[in-house]
Protein backbone atom coordinates (compact mmCIF):
# COMPACT_ATOMS: atom_id res chain seq x y z
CA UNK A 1 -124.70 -26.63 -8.44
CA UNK A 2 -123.55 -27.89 -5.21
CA UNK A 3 -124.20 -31.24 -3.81
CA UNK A 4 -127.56 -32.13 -2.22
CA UNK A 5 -125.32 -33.22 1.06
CA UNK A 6 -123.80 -29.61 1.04
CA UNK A 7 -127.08 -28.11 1.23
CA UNK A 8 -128.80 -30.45 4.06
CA UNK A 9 -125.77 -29.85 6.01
CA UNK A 10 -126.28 -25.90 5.57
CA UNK A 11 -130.02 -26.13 6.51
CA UNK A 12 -129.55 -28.55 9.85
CA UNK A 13 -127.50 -25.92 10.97
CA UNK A 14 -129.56 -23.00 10.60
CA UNK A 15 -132.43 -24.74 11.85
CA UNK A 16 -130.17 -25.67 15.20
CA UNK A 17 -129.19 -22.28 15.82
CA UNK A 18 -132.58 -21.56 14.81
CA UNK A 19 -134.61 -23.13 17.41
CA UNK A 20 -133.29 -20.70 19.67
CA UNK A 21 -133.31 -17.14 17.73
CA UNK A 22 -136.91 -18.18 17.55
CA UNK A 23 -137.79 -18.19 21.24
CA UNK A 24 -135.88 -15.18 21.78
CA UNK A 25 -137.67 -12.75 19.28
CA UNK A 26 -140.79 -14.25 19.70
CA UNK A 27 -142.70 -11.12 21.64
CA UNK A 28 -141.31 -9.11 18.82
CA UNK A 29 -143.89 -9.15 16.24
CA UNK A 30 -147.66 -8.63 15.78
CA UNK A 31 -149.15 -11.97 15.03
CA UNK A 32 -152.51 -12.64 13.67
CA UNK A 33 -154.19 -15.81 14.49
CA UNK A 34 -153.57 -19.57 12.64
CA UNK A 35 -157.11 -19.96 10.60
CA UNK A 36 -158.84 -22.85 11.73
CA UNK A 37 -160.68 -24.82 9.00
CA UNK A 38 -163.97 -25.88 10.47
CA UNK A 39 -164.58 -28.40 7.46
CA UNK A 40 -161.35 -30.22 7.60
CA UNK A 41 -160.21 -31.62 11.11
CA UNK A 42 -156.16 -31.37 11.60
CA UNK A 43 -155.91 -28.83 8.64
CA UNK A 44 -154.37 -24.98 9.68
CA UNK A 45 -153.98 -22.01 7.90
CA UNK A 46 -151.46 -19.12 8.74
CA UNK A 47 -150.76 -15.95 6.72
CA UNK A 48 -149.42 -12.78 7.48
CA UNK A 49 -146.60 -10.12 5.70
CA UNK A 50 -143.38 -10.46 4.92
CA UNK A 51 -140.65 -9.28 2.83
CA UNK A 52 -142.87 -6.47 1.52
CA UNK A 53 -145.47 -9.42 0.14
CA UNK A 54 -147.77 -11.72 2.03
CA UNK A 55 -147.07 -15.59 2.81
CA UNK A 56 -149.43 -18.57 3.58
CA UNK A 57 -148.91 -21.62 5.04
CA UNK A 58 -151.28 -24.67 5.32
CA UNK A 59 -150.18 -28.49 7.10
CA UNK A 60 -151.90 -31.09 8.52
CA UNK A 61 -151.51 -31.67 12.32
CA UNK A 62 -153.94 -33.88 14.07
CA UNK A 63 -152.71 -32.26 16.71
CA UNK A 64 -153.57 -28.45 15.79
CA UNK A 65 -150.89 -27.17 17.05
CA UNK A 66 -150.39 -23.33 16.10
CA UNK A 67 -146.95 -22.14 14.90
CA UNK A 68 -148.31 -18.74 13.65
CA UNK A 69 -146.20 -16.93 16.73
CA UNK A 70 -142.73 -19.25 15.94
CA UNK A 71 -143.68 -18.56 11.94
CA UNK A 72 -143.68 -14.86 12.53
CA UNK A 73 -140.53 -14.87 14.57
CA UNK A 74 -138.54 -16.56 12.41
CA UNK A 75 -139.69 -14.18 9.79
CA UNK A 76 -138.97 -11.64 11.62
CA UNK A 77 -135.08 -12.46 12.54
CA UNK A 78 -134.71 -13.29 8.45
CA UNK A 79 -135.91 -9.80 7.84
CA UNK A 80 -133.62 -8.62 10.20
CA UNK A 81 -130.71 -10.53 8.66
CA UNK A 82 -130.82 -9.97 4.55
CA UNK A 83 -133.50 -7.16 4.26
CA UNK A 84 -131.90 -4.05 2.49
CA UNK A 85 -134.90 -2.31 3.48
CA UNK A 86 -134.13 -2.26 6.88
CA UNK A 87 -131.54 -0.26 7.54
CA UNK A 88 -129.39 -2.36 10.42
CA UNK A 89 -129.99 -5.30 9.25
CA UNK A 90 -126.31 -7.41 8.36
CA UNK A 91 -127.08 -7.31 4.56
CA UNK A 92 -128.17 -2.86 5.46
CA UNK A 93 -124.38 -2.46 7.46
CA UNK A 94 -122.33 -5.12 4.90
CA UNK A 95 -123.70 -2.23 1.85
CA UNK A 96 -122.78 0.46 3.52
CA UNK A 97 -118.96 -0.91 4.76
CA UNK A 98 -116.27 -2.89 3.08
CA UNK A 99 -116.80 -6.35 5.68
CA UNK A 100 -119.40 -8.20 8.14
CA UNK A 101 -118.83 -10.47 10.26
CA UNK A 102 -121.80 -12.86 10.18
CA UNK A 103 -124.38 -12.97 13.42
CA UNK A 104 -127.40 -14.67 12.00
CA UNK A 105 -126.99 -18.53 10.50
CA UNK A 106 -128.76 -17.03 7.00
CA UNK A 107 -126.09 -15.12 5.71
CA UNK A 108 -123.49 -17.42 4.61
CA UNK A 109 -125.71 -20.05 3.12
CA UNK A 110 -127.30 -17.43 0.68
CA UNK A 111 -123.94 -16.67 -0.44
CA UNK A 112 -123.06 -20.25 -1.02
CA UNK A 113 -126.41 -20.75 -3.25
CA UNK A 114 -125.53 -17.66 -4.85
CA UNK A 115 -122.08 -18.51 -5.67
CA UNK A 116 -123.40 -22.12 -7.30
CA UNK A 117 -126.35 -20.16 -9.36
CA UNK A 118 -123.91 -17.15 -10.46
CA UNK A 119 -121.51 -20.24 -11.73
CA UNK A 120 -124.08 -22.30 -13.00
CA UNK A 121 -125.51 -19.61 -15.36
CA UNK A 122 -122.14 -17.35 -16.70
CA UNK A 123 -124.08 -14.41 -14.06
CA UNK A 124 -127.07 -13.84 -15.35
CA UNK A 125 -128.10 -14.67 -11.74
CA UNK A 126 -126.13 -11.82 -9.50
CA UNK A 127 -126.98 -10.40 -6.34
CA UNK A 128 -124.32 -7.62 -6.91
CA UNK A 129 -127.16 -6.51 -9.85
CA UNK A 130 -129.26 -3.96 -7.54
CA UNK A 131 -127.64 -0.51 -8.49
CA UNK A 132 -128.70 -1.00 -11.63
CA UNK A 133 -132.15 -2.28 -11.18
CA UNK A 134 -131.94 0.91 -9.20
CA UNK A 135 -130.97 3.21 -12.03
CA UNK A 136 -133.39 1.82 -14.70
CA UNK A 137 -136.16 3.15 -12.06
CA UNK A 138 -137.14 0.08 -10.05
CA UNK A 139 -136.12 1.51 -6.82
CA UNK A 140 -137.12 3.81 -4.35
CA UNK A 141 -136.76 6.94 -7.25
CA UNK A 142 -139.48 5.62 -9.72
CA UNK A 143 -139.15 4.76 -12.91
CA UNK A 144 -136.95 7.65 -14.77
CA UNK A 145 -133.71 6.58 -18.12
CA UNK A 146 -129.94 7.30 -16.96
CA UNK A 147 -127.49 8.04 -19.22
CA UNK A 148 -125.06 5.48 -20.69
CA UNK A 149 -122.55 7.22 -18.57
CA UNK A 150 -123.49 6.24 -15.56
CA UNK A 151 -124.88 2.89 -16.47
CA UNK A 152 -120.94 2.30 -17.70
CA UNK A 153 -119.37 3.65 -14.18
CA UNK A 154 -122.05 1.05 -12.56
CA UNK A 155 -120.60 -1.65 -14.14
CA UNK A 156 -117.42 -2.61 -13.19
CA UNK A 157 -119.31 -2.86 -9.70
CA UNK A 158 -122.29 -5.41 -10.93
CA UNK A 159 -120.52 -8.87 -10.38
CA UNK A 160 -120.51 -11.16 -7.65
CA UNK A 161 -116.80 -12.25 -8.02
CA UNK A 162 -116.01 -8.51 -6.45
CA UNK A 163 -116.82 -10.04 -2.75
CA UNK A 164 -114.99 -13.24 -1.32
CA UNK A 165 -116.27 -14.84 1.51
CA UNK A 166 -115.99 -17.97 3.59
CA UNK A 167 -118.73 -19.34 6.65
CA UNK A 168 -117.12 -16.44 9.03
CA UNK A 169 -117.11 -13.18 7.42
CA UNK A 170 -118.03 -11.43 4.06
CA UNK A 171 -115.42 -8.87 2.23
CA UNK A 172 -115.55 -6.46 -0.67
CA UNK A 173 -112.89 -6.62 -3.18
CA UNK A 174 -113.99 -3.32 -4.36
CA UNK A 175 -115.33 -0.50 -2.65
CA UNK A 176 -119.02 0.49 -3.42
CA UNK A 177 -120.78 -3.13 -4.38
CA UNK A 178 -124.27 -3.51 -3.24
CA UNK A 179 -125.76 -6.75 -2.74
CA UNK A 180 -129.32 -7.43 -2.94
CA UNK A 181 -130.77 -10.82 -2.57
CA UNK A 182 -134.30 -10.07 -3.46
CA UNK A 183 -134.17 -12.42 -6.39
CA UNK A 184 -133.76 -15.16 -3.73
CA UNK A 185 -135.19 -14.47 -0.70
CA UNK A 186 -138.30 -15.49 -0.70
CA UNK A 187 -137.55 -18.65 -2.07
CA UNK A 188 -134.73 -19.14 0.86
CA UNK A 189 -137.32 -17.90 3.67
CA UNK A 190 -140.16 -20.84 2.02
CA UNK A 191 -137.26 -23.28 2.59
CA UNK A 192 -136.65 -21.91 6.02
CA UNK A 193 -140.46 -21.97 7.34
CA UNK A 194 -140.45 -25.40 5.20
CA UNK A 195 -138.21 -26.40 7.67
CA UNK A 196 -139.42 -25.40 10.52
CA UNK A 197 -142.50 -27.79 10.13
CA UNK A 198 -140.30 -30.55 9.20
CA UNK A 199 -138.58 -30.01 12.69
CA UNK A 200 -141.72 -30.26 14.05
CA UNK A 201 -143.17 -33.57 12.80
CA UNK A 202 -145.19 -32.11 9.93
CA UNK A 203 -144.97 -33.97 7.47
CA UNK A 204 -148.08 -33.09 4.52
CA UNK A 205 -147.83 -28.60 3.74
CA UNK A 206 -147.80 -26.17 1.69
CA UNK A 207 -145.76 -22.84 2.37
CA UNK A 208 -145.81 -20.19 -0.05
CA UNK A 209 -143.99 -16.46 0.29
CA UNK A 210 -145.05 -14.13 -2.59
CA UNK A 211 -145.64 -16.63 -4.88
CA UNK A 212 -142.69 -19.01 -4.23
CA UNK A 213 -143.32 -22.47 -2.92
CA UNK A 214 -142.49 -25.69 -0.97
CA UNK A 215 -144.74 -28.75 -0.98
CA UNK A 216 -144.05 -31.65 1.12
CA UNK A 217 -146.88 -34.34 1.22
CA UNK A 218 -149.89 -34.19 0.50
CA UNK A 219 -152.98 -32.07 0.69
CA UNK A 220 -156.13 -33.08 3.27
CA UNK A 221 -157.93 -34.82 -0.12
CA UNK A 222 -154.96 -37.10 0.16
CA UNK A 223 -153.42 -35.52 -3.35
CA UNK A 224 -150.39 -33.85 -4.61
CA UNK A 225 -150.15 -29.90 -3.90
CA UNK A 226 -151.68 -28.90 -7.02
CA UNK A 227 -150.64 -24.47 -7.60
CA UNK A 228 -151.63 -22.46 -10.70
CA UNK A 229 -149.20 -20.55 -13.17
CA UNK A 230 -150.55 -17.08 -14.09
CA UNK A 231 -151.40 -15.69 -17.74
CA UNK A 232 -148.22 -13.71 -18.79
CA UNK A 233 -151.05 -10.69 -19.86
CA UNK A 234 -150.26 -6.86 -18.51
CA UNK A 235 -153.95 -6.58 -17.86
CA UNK A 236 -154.27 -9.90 -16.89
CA UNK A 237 -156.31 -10.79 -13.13
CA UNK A 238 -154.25 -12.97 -10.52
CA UNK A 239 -156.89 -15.37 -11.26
CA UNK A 240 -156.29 -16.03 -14.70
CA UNK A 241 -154.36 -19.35 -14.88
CA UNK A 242 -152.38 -20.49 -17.85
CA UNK A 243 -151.90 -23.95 -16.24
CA UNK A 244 -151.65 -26.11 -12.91
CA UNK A 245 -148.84 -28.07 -11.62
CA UNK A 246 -148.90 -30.78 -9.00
CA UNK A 247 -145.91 -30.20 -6.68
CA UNK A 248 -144.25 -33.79 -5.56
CA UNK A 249 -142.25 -32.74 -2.40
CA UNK A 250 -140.43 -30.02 -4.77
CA UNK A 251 -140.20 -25.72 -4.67
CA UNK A 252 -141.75 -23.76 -6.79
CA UNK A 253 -140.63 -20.67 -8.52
CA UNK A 254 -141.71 -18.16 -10.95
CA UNK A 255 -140.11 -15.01 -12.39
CA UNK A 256 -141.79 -12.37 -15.14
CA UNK A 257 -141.28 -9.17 -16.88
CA UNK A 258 -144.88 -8.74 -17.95
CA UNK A 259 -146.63 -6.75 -15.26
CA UNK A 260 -143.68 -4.77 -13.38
CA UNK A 261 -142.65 -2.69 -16.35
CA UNK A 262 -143.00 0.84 -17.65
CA UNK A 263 -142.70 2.75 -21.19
CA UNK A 264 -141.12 5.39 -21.81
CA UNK A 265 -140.27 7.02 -25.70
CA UNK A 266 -142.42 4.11 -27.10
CA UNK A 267 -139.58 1.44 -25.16
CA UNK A 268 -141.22 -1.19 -22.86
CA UNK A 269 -138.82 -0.98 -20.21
CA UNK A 270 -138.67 -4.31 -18.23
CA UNK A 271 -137.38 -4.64 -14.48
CA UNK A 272 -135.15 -7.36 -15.36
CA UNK A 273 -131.84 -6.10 -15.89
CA UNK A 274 -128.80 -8.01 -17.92
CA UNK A 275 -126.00 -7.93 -15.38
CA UNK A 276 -123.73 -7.97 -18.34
CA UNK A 277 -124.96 -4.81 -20.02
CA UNK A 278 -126.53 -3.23 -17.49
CA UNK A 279 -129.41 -2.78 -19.70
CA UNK A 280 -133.28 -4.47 -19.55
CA UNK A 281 -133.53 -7.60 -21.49
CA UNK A 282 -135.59 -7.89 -24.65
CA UNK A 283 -136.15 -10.88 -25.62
CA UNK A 284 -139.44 -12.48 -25.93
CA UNK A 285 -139.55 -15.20 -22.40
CA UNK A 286 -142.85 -13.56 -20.34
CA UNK A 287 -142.80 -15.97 -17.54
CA UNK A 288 -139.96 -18.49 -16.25
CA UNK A 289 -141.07 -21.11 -13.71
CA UNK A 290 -138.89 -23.63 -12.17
CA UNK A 291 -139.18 -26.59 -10.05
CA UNK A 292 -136.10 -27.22 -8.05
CA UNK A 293 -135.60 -29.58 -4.70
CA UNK A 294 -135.45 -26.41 -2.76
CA UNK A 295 -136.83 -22.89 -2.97
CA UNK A 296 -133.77 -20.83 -2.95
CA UNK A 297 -132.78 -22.70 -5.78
CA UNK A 298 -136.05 -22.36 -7.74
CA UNK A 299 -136.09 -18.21 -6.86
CA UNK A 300 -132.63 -17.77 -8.65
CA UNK A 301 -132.73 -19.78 -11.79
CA UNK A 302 -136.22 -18.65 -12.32
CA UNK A 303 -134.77 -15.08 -12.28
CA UNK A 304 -131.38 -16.16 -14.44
CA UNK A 305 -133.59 -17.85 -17.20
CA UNK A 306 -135.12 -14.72 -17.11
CA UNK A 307 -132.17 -12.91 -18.24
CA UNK A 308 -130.96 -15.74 -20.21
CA UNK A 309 -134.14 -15.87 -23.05
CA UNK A 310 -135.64 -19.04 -23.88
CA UNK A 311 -133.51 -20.61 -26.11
CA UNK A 312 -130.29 -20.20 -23.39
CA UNK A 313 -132.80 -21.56 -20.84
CA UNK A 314 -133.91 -24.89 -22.38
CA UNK A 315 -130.43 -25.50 -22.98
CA UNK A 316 -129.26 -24.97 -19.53
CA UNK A 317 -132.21 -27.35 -18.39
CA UNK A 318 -131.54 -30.03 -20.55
CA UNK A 319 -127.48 -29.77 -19.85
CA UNK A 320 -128.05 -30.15 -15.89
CA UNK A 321 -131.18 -32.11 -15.75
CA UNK A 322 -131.74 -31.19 -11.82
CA UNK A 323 -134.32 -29.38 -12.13
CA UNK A 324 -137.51 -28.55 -14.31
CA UNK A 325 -138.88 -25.67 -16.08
CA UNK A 326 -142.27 -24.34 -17.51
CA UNK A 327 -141.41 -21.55 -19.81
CA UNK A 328 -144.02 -19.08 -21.47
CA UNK A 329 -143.25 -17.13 -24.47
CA UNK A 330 -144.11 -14.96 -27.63
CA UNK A 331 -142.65 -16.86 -30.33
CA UNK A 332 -141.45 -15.42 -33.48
CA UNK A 333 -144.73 -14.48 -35.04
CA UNK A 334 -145.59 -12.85 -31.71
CA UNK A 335 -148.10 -15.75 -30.61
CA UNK A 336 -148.11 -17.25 -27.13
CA UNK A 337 -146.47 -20.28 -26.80
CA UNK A 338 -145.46 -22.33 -23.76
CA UNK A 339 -142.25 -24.86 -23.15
CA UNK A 340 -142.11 -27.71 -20.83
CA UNK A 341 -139.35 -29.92 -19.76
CA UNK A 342 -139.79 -33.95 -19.87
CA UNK A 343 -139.94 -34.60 -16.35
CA UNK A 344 -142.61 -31.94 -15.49
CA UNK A 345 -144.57 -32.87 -18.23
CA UNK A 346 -146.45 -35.78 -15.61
CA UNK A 347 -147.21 -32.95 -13.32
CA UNK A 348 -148.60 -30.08 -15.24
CA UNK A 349 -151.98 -29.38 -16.90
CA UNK A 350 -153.49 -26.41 -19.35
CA UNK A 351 -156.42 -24.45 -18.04
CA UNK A 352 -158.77 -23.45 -20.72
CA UNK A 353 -160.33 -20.15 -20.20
C-alpha cells in the first residue's frame, strides 16, 4: 500500500481544485433540505441519492451551517467523473476509446489506490473485472449462465496491468478493457464529502454512502461513532445486527455475497466474481468488513477479501497489519462463525438477538 504522505498529498489536491468545481455546479442538482435535530443543538443531518444508493451525513456545528447544496454538488461532479452509468462521464468516454485525458481531480487518484490494492492482493481486487460481473448476469441483462467460451475470450481482458497511466492521462494496452470502479467508489466519494467537512472546520461526523463510512470525532453524547454489522442471512432484515463497532477516526467497509445472488440448476450463483477465473467464488466468507484510515481503502480490500476466502484474508491482515478486519463465515460444519483481528477487538461488540 502506498504511503500515508502519498495519499494526503492526493486528497489536498482534489479538495483545492475542489473548492471551485463545487461552486460552479452548484445550481445543478435537486437538493433536499439539511434535517435539523430539534433535540440536539449544533447537530445536522443531510441525506439524499447517490451512486444508485442513498448517503447520510451527520456533524456537529455550533454554527448550523448547511452544506446539503455544496454536498450535493460535489456528488454530483464525482458522478459525472467515474460513473459508468452515465454515459459522458470520463470513466463512460475512457470505456468506449483507447485514452482520456483527465479533467476532473478524481480520476487519477482512484487509479493510484487501485494500483496499490490490485498489488497488495495478487488481483483479486480489479477494476478491469466488470465484463464479467456483466456476463454472470449482474448487469443491465439480468441474471442468465454464458458459456465457457466466452467467459475464456473475456479473460485475457480482466486485469488491471492492461492500462498504464500516470497523473495526466490514462491508456489501454489492449483494445476492449472496461473499467469499473464500483467496488470503490463509494468508499472514495465518503472520503471526499469526509473532506469536505474537514475543510470546513468540522471536526466530530459521520458520513456514510451505501453503507461505507468515515468517522471523525465524536458523536453529540460525546462517544465514539458506534455503526452496526448486518446478519449475513438471505432473508435477513437491514435491522438485524450481528455486532457493533465503535469507529475511532477510521472508514468503514463491508462487502457480501449473501443477499445479491441468484440460483440457477441448483448453483447459488454469487455476484462476486474471481478475476482469475472469471468464475463466482465459492468459498464459505458471507460478509468481509474492514476498517482502514480511509474509505477507498476499506471499499477495495473489503471486496478483495471477498474473493480471497477467509483463510487468504486473515493472512493478508496479519502480514500488513494496517488495517483491521471483521470477517463472518460458515465454517466447516456449515455453522456461523465470526473472525476478528487484535486491534479491532477494543472496538467491536456482539448483539444478541
Amino acid at each position: 500500500m502506498g504511503s500515508n504522505a502519498k495519499k494526503n498529498i492526493i486528497y489536498s489536491i482534489v479538495l483545492l481544485l475542489m473548492v471551485a468545481i463545487v461552486y460552479l455546479y452548484r445550481q445543478n442538482t435537486t437538493v433536499t433540505q439539511a434535517e435539523p435535530d430539534p433535540l440536539t443543538s449544533g447537530r445536522l443531518v443531510l441525506s439524499g441519492n447517490t451512486m444508485g444508493t442513498n448517503y447520510r451525513v451527520v456533524y456537529l456545528d455550533q454554527l448550523e451551517r448547511n452544506f446539503q447544496n455544496s454536498v450535493d454538488s460535489l456528488l454530483f461532479v464525482f458522478n459525472q467523473s467515474l460513473s459508468t452509468y452515465i454515459p459522458d462521464s470520463e470513466i463512460s468516454r475512457f470505456n468506449k476509446g483507447d485514452s482520456l485525458i483527465f479533467e476532473s481531480p478524481f480520476f487519477y487518484p482512484v487509479l493510484v489506490s487501485s494500483q496499490e490494492i490490485f498489488n497488495l492482493t495478487d488481483g483479486a481486487f480489479d477494476p478491469t473485472v466488470g465484463p464479467l460481473v456483466n456476463l454472470w448476469g449482474f448487469g443491465p441483462e439480468g441474471p442468465q449462465l454464458k458459456d465457457s467460451l466466452r467467459i475464456a475470450q473475456l479473460l485475457p481482458l480482466v486485469d488491471f496491468n492492461n492500462i498504464v497511466f500516470d497523473d495526466q492521462q490514462v491508456k489501454k494496452i489492449k483494445p476492449g478493457v472496461y473499467l469499473d470502479f464500483s467496488a470503490n467508489a463509494k468508499g472514495y466519494g465518503v472520503d471526499i464529502v469526509a473532506e469536505f467537512l474537514y475543510n470546513q472546520g468540522i471536526e466530530n461526523y459521520l458520513v456514510e454512502i451505501g453503507g461505507e463510512l468515515v468517522a471523525r470525532g465524536v458523536n453529540e453524547k460525546g462517544e465514539l461513532w458506534k455503526v452496526g454489522v448486518s446478519r449475513p442471512e438471505e432473508e435477513g432484515r437491514a435491522e438485524d445486527l450481528f455486532s457493533v463497532i465503535a469507529l475511532n477516526n477510521l472508514a468503514m467497509a463491508t462487502s457480501g455475497n449473501y443477499r445479491n445472488y441468484y440460483e440457477a440448476d441448483g448453483m447459488k450463483i454469487s455476484h462476486t466474481i474471481d478475476p482469475k477465473t472469471g468464475r463466482p467464488v465459492r468459498h464459505g466468507l458471507l460478509s468481509a468488513t474492514v476498517i482502514a484510515d480511509d474509505c477507498m481503502t476499506a471499499d477495495a480490500l473489503a471486496t478483495a477479501l471477498m474473493v480471497m476466502g477467509t483463510e487468504k484474508a486473515i493472512a493478508l491482515q496479519k502480514k500488513q497489519g494496517d488495517f483491521e478486519i471483521f470477517l463472518i463465515y460458515n465454517n466447516e460444519e456449515g455453522n456461523l462463525s465470526s473472525y476478528v483481528s487484535e486491534g479491532l477487538k477494543p472496538y467491536l461488540s456482539f448483539v444478541n438477538n
